[in-house]
C-alpha atoms as a PDB file:
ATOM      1  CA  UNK A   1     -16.011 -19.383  -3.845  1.00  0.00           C
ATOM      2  CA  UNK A   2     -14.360 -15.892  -3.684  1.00  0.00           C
ATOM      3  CA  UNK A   3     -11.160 -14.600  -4.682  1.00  0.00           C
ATOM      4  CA  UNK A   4      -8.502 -16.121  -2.482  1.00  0.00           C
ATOM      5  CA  UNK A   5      -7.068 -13.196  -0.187  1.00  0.00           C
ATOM      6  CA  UNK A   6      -3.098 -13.575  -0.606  1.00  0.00           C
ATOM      7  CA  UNK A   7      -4.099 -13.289  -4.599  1.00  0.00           C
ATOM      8  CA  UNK A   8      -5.835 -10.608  -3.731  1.00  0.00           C
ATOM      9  CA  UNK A   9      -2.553  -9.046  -1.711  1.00  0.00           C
ATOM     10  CA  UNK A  10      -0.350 -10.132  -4.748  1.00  0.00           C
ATOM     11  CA  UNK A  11      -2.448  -7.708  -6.944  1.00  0.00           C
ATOM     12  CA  UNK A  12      -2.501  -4.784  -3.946  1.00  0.00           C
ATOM     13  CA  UNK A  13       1.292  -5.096  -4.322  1.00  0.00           C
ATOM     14  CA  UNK A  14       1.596  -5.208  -7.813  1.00  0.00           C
ATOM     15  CA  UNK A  15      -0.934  -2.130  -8.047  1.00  0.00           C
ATOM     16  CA  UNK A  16       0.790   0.038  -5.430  1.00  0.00           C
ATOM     17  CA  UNK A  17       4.483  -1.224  -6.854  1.00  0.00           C
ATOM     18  CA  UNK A  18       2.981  -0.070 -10.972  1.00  0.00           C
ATOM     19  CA  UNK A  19       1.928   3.307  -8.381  1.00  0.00           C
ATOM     20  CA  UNK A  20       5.253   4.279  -7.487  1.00  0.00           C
ATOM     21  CA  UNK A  21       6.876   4.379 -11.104  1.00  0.00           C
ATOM     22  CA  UNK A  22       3.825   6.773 -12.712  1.00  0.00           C
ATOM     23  CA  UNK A  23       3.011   9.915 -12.138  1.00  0.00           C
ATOM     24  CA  UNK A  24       2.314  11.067  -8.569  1.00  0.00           C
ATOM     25  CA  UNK A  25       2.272  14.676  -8.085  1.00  0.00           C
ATOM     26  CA  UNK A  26       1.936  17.198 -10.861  1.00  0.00           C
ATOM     27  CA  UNK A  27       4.039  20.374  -9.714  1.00  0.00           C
ATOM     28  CA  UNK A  28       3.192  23.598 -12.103  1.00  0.00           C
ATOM     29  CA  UNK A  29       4.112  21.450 -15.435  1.00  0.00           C
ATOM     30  CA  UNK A  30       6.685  19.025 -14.014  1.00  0.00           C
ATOM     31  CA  UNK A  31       5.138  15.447 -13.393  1.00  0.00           C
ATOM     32  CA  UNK A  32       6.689  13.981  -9.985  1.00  0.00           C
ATOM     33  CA  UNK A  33       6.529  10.158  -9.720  1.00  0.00           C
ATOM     34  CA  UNK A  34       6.806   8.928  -5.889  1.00  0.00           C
ATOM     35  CA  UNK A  35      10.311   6.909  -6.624  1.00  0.00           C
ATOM     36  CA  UNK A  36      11.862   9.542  -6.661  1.00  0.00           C
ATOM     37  CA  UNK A  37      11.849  10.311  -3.315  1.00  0.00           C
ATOM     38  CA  UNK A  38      10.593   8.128  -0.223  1.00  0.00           C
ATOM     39  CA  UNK A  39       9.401   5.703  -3.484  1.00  0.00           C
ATOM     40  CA  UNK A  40      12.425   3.740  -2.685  1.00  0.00           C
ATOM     41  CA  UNK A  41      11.367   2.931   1.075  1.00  0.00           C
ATOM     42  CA  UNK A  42       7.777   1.979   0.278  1.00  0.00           C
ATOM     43  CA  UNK A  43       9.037  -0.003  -2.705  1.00  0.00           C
ATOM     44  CA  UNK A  44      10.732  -2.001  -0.010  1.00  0.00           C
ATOM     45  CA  UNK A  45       8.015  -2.211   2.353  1.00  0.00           C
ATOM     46  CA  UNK A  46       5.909  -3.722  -0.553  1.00  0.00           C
ATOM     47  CA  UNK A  47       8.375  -6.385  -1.038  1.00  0.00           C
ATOM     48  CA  UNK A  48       8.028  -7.160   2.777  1.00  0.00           C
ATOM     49  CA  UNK A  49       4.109  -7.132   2.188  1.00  0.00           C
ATOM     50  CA  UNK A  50       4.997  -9.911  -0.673  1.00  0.00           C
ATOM     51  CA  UNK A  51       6.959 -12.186   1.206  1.00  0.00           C
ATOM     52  CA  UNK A  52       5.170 -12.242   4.573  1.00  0.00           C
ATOM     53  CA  UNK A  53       2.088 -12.981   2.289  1.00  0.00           C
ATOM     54  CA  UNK A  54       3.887 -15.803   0.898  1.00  0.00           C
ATOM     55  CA  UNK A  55       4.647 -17.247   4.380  1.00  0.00           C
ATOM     56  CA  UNK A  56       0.848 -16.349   5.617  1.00  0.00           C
ATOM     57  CA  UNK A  57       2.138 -13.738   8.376  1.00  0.00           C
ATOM     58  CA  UNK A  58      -0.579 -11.438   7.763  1.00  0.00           C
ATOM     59  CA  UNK A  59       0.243  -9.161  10.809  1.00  0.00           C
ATOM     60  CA  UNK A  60       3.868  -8.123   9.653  1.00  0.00           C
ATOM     61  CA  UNK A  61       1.811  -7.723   6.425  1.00  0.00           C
ATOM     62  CA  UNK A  62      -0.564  -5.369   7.953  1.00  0.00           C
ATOM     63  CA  UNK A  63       1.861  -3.512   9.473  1.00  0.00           C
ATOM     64  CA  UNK A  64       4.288  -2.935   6.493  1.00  0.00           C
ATOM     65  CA  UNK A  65       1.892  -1.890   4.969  1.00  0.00           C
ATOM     66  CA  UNK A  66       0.486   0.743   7.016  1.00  0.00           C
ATOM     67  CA  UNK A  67       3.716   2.355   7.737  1.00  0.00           C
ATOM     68  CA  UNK A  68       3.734   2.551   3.361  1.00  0.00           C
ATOM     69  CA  UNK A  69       0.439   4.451   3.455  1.00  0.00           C
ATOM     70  CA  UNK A  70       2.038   6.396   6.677  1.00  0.00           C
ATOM     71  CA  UNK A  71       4.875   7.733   4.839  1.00  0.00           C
ATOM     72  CA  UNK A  72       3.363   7.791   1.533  1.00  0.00           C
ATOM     73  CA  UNK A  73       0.701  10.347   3.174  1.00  0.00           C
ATOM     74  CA  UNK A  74       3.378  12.555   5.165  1.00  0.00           C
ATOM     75  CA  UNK A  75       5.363  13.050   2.120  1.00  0.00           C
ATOM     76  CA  UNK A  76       1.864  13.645   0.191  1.00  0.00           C
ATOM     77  CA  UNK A  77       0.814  16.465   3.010  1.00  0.00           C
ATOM     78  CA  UNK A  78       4.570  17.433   3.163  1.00  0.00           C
ATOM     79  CA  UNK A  79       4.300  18.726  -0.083  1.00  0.00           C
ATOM     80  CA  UNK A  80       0.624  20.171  -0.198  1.00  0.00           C
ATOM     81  CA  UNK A  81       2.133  22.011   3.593  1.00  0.00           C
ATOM     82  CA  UNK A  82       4.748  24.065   1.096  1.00  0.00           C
ATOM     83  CA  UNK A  83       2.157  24.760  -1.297  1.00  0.00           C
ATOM     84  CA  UNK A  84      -0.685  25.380   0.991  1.00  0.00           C
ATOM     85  CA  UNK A  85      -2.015  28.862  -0.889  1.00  0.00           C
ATOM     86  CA  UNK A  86      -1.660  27.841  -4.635  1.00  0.00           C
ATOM     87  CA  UNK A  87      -3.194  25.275  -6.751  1.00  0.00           C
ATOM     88  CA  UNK A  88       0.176  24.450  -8.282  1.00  0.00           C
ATOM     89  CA  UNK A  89      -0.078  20.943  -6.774  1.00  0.00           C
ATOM     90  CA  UNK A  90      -2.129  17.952  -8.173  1.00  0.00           C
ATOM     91  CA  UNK A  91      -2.651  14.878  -7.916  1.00  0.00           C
ATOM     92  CA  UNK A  92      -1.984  12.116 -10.365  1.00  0.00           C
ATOM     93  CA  UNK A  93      -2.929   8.433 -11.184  1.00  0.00           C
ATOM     94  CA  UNK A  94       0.136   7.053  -9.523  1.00  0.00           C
ATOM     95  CA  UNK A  95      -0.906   7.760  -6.158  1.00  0.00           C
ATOM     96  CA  UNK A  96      -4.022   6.654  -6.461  1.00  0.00           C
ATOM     97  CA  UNK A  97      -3.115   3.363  -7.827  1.00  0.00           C
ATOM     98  CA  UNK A  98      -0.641   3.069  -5.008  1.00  0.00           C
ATOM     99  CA  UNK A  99      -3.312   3.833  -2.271  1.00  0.00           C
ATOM    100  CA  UNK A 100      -5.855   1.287  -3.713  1.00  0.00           C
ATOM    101  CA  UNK A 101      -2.802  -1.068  -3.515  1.00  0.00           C
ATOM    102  CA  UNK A 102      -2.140  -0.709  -0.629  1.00  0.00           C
ATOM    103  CA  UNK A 103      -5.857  -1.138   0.526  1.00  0.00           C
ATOM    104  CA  UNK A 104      -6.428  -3.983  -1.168  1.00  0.00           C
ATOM    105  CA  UNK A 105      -3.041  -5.326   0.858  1.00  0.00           C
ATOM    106  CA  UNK A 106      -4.644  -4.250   4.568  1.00  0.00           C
ATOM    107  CA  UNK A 107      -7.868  -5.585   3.622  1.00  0.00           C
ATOM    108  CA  UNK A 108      -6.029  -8.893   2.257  1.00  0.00           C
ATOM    109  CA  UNK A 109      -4.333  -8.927   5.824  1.00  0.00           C
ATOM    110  CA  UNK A 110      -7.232  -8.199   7.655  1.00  0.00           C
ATOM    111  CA  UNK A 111      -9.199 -11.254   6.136  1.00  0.00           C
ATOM    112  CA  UNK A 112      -6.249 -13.333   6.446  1.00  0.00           C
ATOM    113  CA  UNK A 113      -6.089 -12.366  10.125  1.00  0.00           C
ATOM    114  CA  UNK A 114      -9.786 -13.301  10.581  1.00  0.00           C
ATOM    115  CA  UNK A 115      -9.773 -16.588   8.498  1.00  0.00           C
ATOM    116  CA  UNK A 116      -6.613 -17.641  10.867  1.00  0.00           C
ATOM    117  CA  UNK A 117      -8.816 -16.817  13.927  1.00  0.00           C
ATOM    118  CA  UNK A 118     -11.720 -18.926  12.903  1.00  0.00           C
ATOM    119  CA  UNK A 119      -9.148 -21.939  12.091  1.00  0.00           C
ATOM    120  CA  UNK A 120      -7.324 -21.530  15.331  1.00  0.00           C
ATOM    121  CA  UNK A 121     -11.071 -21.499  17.063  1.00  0.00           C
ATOM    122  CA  UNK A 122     -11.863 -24.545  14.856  1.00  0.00           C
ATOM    123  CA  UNK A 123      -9.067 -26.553  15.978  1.00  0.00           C
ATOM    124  CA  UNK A 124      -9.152 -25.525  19.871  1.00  0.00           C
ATOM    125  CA  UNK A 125     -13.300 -27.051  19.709  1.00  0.00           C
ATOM    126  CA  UNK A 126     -11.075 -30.003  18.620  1.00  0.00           C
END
């Protein structure tokens, strides 16, 4: 018996929520954490994930949480873009932590999405 997959979204949220609130971006000395900035939308989009896990609708899940990784990258590259020539820019543990969050949510969706499939399937043989 394996680790039940909206538990395992709960955690993706909880991990990519913890994300936004540490470090993201280290800027010549000056720590950047994500919240800042766009943090605010994809703090939002997170709680979307949550409740549409709650109510098993993995595909608004899915999709909430792609468009997090979508903006979280574009403001990621946005920033690497201004600094393209320097290694002022780095990379901290909140963004990881975010993007293994949000992983863990689109691969939570994705095996919710199948497991619905084969139950739909099962009940249609019916």
């Amino acid at each position: 018996m394996g680790v039940k997959k909206d538990v395992l979204g709960y955690i993706g949220c909880a991990m990519a929520g913890l994300g936004l609130f540490l470090p993201f971006l280290n800027l010549l000395f000056v720590k950047i954490n994500f919240f800042e900035g766009d943090g605010k939308i994809v703090l939002f989009g997170l709680i979307i994930c949550a409740i549409f896990i709650f109510k098993k609708k993995p595909i608004i899940t899915l999709i909430s949480s792609l468009l997090c990784i979508g903006i979280t990258l574009y403001d990621l590259f946005n920033v690497f873009s201004k600094f393209e020539h320097s290694n002022l820019v780095q990379i901290e543990v909140g963004f990881y932590l975010s993007m293994l969050g949000l992983i863990l949510i689109i691969v939570s969706s994705v095996l919710m999405i199948k497991e619905q499939k084969i139950e739909n399937q099962q009940l249609n043989q019916i």
